[in-house]
N, C-alpha and C. Protein backbone atom coordinates (compact mmCIF):
# COMPACT_ATOMS: atom_id res chain seq x y z
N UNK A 1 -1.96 -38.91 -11.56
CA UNK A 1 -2.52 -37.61 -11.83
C UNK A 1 -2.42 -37.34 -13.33
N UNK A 2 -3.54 -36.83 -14.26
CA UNK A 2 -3.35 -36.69 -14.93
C UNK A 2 -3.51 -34.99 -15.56
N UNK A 3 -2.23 -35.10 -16.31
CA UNK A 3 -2.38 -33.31 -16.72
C UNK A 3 -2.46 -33.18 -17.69
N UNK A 4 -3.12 -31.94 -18.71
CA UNK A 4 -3.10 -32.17 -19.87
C UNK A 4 -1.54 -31.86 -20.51
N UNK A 5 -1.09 -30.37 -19.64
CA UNK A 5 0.01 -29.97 -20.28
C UNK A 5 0.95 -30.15 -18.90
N UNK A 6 2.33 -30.38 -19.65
CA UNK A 6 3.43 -30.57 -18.58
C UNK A 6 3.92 -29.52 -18.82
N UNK A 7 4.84 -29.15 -17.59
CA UNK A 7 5.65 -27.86 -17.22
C UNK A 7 7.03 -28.50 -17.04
N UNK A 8 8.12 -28.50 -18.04
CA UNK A 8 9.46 -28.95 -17.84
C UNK A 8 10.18 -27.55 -16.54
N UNK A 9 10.86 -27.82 -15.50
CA UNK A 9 11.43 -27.12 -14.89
C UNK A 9 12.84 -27.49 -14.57
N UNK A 10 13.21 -25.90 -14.47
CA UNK A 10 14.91 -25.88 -14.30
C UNK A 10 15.14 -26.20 -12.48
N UNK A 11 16.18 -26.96 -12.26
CA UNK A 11 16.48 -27.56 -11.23
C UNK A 11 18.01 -27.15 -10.95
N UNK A 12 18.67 -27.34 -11.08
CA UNK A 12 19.97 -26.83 -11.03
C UNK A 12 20.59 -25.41 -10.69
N UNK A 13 21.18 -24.78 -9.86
CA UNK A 13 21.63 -23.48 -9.57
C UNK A 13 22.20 -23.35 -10.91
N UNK A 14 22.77 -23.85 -11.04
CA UNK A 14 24.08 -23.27 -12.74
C UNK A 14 22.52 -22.44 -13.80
N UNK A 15 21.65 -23.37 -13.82
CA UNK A 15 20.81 -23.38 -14.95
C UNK A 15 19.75 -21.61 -14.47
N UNK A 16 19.77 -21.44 -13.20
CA UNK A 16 18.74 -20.22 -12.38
C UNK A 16 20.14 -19.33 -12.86
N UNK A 17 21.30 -19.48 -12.70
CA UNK A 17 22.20 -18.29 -12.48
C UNK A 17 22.27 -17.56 -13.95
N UNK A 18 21.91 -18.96 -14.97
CA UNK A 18 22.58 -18.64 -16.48
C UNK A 18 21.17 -17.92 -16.96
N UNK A 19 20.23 -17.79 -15.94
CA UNK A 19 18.53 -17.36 -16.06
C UNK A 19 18.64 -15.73 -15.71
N UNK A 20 19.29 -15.22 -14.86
CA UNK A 20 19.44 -14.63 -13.97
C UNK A 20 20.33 -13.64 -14.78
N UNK A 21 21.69 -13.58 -15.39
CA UNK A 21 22.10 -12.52 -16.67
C UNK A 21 21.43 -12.18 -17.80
N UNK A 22 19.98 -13.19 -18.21
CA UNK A 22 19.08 -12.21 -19.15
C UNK A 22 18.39 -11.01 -18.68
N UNK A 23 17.41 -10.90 -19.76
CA UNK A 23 16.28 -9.94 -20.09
C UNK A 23 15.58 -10.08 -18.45
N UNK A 24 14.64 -9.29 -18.02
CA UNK A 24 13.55 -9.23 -17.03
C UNK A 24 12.62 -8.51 -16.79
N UNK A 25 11.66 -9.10 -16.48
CA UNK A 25 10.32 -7.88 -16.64
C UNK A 25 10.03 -7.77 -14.99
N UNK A 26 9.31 -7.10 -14.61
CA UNK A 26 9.00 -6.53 -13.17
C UNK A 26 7.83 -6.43 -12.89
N UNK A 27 7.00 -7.25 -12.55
CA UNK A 27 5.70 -6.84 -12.18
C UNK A 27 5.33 -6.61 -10.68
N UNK A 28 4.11 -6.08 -9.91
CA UNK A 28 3.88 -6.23 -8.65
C UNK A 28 4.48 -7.60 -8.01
N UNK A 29 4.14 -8.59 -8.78
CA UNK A 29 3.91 -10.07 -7.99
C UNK A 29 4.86 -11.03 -7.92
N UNK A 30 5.92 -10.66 -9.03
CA UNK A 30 7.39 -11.18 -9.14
C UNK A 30 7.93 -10.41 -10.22
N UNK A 31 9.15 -11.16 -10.35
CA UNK A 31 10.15 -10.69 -11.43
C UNK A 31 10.33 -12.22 -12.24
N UNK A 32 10.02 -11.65 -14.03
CA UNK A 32 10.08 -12.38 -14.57
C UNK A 32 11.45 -12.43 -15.09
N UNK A 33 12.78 -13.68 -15.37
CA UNK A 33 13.87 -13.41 -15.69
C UNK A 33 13.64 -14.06 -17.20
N UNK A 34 14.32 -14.40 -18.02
CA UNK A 34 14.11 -14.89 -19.48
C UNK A 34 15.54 -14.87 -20.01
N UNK A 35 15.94 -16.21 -20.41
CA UNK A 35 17.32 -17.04 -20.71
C UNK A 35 16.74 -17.21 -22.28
N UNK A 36 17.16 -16.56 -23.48
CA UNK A 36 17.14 -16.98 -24.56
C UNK A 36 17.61 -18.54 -25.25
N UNK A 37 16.79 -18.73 -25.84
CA UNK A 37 17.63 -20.13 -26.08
C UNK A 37 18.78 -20.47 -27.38
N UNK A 38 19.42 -21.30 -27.06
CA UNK A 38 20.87 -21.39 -27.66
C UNK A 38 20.51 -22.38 -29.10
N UNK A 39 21.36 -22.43 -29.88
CA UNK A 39 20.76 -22.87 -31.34
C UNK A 39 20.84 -24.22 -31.16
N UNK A 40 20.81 -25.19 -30.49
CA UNK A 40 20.37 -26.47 -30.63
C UNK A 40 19.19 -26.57 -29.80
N UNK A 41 19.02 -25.54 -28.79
CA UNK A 41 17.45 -26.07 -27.90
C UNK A 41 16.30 -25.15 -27.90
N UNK A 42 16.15 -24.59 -29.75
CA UNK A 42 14.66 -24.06 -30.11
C UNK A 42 14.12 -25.03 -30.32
N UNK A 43 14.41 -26.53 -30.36
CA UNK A 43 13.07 -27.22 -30.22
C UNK A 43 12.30 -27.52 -29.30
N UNK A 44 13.20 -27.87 -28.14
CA UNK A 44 12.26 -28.25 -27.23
C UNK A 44 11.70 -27.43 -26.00
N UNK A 45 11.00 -27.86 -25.23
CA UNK A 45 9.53 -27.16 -24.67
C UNK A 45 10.24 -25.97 -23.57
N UNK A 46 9.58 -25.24 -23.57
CA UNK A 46 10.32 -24.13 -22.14
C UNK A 46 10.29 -24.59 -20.91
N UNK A 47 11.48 -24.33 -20.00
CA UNK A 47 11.65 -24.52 -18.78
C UNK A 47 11.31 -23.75 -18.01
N UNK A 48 10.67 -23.77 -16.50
CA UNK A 48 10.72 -22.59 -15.59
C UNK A 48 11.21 -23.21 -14.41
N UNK A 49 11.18 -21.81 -14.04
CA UNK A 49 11.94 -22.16 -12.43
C UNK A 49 11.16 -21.11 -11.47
N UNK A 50 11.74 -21.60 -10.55
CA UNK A 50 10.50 -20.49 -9.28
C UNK A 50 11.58 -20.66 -8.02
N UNK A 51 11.89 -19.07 -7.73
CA UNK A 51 12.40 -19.01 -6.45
C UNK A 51 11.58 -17.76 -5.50
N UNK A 52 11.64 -18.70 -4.15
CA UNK A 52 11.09 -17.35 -3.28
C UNK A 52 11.92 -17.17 -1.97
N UNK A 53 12.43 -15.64 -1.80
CA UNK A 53 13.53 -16.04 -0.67
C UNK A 53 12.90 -15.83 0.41
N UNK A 54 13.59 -16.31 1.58
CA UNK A 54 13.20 -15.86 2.90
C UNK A 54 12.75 -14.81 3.33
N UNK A 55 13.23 -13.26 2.54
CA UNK A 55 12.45 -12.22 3.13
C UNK A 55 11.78 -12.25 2.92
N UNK A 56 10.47 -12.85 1.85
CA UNK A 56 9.09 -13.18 1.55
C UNK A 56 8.05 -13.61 2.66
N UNK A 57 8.82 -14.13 4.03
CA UNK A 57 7.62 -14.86 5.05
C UNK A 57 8.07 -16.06 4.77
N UNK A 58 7.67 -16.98 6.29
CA UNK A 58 8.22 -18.09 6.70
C UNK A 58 7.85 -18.88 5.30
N UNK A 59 7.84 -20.17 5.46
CA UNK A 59 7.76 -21.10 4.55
C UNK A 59 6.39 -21.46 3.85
N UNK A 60 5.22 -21.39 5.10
CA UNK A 60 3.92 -21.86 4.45
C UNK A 60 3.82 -20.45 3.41
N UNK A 61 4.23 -18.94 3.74
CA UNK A 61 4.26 -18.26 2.87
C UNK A 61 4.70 -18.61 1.40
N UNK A 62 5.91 -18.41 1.94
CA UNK A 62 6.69 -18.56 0.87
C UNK A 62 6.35 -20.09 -0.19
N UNK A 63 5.78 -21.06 0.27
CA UNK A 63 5.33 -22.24 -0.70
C UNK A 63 4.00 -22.08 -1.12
N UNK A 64 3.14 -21.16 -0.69
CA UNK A 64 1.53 -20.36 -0.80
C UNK A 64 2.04 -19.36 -2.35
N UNK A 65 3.10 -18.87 -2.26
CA UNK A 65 3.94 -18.22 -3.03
C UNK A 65 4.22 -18.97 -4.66
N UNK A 66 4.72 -19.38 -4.14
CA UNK A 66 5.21 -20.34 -5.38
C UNK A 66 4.15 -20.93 -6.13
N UNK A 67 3.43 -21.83 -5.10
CA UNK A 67 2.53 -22.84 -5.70
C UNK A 67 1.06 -21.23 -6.85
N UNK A 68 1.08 -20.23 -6.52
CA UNK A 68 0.30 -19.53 -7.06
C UNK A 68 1.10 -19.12 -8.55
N UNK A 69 2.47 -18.62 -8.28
CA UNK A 69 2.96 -18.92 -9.86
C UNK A 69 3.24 -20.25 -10.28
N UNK A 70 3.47 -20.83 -10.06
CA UNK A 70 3.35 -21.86 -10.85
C UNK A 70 2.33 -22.73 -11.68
N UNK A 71 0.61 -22.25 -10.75
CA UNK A 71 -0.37 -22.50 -11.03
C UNK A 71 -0.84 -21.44 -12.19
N UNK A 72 -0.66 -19.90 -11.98
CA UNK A 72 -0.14 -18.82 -13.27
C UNK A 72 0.51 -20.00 -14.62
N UNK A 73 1.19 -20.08 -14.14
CA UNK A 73 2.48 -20.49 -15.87
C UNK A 73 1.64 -21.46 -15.99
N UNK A 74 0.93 -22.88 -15.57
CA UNK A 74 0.16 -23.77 -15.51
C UNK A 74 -1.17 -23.73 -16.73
N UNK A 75 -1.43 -22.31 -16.36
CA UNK A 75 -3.03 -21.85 -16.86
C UNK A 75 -2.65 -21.15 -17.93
N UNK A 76 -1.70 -20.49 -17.92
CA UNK A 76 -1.42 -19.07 -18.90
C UNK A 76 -0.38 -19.33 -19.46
N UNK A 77 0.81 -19.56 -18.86
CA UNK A 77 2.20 -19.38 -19.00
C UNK A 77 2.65 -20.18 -20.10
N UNK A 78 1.95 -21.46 -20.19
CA UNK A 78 2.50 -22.28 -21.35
C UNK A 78 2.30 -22.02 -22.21
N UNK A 79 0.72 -21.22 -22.57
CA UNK A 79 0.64 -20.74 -24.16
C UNK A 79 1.45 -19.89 -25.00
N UNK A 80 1.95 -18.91 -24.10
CA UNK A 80 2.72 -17.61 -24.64
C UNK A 80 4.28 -17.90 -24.23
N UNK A 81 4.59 -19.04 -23.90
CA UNK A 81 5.74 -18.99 -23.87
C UNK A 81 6.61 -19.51 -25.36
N UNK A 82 8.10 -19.08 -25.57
CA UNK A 82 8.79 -19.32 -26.97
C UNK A 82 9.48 -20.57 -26.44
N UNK A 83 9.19 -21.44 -27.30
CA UNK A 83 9.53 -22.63 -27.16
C UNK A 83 11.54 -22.92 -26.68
N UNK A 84 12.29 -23.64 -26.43
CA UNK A 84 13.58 -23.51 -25.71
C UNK A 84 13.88 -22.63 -24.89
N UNK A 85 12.75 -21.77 -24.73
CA UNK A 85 13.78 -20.42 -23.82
C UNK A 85 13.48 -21.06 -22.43
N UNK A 86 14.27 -20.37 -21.38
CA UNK A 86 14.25 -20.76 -19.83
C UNK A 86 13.60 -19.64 -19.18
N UNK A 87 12.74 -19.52 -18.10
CA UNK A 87 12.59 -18.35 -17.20
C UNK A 87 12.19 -18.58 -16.36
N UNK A 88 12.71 -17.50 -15.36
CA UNK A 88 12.59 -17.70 -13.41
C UNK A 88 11.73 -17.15 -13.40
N UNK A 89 10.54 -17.26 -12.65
CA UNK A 89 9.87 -16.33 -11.65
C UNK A 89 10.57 -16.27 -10.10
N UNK A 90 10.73 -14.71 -9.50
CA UNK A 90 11.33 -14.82 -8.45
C UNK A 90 9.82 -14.02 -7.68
N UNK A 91 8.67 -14.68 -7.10
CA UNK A 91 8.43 -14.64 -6.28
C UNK A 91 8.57 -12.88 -5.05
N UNK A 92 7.52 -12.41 -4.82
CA UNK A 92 7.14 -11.18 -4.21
C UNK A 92 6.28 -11.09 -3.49
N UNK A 93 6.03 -10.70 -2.44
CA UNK A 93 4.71 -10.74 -1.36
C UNK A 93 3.96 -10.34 -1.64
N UNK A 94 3.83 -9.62 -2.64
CA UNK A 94 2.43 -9.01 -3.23
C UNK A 94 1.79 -9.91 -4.07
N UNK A 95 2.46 -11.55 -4.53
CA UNK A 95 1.71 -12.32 -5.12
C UNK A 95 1.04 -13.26 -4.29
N UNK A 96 0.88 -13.08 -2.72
CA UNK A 96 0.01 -13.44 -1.87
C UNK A 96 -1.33 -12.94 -1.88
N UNK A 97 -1.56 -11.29 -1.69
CA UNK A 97 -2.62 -10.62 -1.68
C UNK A 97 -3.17 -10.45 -3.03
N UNK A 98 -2.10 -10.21 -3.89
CA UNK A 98 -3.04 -9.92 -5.09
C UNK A 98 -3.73 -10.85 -5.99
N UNK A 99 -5.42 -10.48 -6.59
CA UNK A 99 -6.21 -11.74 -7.20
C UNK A 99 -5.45 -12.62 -8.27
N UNK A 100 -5.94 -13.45 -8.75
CA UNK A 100 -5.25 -14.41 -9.38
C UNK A 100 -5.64 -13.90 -10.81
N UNK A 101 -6.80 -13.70 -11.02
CA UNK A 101 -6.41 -12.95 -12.31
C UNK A 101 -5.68 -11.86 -13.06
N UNK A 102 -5.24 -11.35 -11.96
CA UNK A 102 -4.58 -10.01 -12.09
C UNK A 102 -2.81 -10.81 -11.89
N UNK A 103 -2.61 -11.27 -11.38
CA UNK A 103 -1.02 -12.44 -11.54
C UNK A 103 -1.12 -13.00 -12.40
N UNK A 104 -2.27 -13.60 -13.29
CA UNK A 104 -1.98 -14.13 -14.53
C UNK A 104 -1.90 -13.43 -15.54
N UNK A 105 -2.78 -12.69 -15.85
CA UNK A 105 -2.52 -11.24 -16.62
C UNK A 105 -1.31 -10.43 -16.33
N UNK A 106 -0.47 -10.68 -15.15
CA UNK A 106 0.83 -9.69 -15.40
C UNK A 106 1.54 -10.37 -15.90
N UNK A 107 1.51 -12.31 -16.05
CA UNK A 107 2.88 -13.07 -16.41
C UNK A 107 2.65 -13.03 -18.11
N UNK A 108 1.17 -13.45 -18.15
CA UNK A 108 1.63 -13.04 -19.42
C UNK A 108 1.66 -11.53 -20.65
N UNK A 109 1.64 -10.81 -19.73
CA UNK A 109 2.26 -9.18 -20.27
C UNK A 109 3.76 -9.25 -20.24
N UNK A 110 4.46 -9.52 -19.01
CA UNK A 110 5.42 -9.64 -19.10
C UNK A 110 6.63 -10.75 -20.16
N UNK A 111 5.73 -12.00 -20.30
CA UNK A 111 5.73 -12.54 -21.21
C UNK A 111 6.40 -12.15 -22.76
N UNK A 112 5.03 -11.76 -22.63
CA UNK A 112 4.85 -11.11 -24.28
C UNK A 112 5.91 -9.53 -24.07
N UNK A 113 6.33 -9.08 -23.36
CA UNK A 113 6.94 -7.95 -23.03
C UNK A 113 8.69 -8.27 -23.42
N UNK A 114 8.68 -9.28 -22.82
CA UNK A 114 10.13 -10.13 -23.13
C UNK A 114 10.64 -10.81 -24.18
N UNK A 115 9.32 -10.90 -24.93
CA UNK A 115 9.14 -11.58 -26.51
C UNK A 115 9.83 -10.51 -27.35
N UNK A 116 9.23 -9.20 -27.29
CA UNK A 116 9.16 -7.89 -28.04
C UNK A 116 11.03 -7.50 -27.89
N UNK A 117 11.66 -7.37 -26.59
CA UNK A 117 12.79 -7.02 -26.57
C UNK A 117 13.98 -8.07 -26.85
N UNK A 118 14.78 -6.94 -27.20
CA UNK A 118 15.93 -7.55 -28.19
C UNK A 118 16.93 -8.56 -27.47
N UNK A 119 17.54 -9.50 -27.91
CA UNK A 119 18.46 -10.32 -27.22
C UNK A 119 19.23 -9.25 -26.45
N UNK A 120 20.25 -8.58 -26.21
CA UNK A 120 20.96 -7.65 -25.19
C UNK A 120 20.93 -6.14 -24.64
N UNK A 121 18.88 -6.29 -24.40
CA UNK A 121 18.42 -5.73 -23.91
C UNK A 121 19.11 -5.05 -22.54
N UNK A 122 19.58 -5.34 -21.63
CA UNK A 122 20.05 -5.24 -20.51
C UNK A 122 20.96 -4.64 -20.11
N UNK A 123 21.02 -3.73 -19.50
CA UNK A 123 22.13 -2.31 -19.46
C UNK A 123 23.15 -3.00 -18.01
N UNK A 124 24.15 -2.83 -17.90
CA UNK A 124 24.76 -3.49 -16.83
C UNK A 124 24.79 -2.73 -15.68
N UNK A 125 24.50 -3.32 -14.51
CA UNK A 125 24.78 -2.30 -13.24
C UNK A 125 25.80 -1.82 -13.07
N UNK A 126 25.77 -0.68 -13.04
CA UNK A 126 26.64 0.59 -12.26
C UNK A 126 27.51 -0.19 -10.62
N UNK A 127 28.91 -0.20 -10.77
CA UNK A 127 29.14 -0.53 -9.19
C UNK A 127 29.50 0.60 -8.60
N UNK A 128 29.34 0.42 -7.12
CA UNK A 128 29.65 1.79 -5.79
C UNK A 128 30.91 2.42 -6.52
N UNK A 129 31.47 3.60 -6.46
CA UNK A 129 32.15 4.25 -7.06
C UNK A 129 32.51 4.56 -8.72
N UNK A 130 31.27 3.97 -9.32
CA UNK A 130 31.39 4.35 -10.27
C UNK A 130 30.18 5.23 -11.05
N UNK A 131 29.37 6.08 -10.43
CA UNK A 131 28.78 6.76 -10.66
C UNK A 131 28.95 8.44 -11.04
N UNK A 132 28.32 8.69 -11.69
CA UNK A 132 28.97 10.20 -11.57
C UNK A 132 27.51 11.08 -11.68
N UNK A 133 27.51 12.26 -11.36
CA UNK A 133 26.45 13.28 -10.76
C UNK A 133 25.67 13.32 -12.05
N UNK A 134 24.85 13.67 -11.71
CA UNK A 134 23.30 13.54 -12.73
C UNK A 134 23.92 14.76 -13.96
N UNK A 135 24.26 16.01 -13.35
CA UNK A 135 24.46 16.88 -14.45
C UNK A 135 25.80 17.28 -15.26
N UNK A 136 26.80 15.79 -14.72
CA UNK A 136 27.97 15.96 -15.37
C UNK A 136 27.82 15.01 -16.85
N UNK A 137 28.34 15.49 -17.66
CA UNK A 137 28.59 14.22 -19.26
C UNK A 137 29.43 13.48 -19.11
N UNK A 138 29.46 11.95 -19.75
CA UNK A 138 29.69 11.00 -19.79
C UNK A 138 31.45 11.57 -20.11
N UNK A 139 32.60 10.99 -19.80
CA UNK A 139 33.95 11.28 -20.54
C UNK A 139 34.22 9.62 -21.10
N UNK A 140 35.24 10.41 -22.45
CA UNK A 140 35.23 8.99 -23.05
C UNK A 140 36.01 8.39 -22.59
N UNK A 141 36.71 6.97 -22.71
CA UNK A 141 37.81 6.08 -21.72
C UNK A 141 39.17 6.87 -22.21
N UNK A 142 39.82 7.37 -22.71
CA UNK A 142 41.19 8.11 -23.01
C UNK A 142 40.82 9.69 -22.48
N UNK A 143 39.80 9.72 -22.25
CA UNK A 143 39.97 11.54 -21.95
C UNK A 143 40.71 12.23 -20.53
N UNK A 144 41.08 12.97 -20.70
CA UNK A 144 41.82 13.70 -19.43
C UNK A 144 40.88 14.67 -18.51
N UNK A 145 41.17 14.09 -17.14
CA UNK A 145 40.20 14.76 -16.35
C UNK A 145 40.87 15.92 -16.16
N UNK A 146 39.82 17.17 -16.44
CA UNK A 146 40.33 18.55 -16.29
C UNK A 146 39.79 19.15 -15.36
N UNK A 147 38.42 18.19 -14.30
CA UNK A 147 37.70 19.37 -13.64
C UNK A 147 38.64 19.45 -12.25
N UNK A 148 38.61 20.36 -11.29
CA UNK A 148 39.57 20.53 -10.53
C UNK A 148 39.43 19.84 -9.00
N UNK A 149 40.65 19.86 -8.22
CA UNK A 149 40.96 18.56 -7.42
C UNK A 149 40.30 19.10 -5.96
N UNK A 150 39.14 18.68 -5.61
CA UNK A 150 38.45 19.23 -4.31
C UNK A 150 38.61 18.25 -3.37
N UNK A 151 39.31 18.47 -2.18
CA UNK A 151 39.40 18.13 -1.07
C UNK A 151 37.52 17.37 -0.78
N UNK A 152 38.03 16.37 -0.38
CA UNK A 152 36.63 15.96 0.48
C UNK A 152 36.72 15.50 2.03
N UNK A 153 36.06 15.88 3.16
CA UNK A 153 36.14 15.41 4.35
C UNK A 153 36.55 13.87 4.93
N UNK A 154 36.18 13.16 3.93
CA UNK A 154 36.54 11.51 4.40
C UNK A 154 37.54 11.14 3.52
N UNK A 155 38.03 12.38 2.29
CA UNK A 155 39.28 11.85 2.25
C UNK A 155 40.74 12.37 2.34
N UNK A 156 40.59 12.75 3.84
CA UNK A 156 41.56 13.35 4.57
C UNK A 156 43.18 11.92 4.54
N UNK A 157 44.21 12.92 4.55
CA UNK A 157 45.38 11.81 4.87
C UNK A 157 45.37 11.36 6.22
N UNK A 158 46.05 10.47 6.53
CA UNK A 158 45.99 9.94 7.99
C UNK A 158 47.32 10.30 8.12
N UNK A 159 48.53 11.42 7.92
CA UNK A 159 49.20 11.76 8.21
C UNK A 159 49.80 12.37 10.01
């Protein structure tokens, strides 16, 4: 078979996970992830990777799935991509129904979207109990909590 352009791809879990703490863009049809590259591998060519999980639909789905981004990055994806960097597409059911020009036009917006933002773009998730109410202010890490101590129903003593 002959191609004009090759698509180097990431294979390895270590290499998707170290994909997976960058930058990411969001479109209908997947989520683009984007792994900056490290100072010995701006030379060589970009890697991708493609995952689609099971909640996506059985398998012929889910490989109907894939094979459409990958045929995206194929057509589009290689031009606008920055040479050493790594990025996942993770695959969405809406890149079944929706036209193909309109999936290639979102990868490379998103693309170029991921180009524009800064290396530590990425705000870290919030975990369960650590949220606080929309109209309270932030306290700094040494400050003393002064607001007052309200009983809540589930957190009764088991006395």
């Amino acid at each position: 078979m002959d191609r004009m352009k090759t698509m180097e791809r990431l294979k390895k879990r270590a290499e998707f996970l170290a994909v997976a703490g960058g930058a990411r863009a969001s479109r209908r049809g997947f989520v683009l992830q984007k792994r900056d590259p490290k100072s010995g591998e701006a030379s060589r060519a970009p890697r991708f990777g493609f995952t689609v999980t099971k909640k996506m639909g059985n398998s012929p789905e889910r490989n109907r799935i894939r094979r459409r981004l990958r045929e995206a990055v194929r057509l589009a994806g290689l031009d606008h991509a920055v040479a050493g960097t790594d990025y996942v597409l993770v695959g969405r059911r809406a890149a079944l129904s929706q036209p193909f020009e309109v999936l290639t036009a979102d990868l490379i917006s998103s693309m170029q979207y991921l180009t524009r933002q800064p290396a530590g773009e990425r705000a870290p998730k919030s975990r369960p109990g650590e949220s606080r109410p929309i109209n309270e202010p932030a306290r700094s890490p040494g400050a003393v909590d002064t607001t007052p101590n309200v009983s809540r129903p589930h957190a009764e003593s088991l006395d």
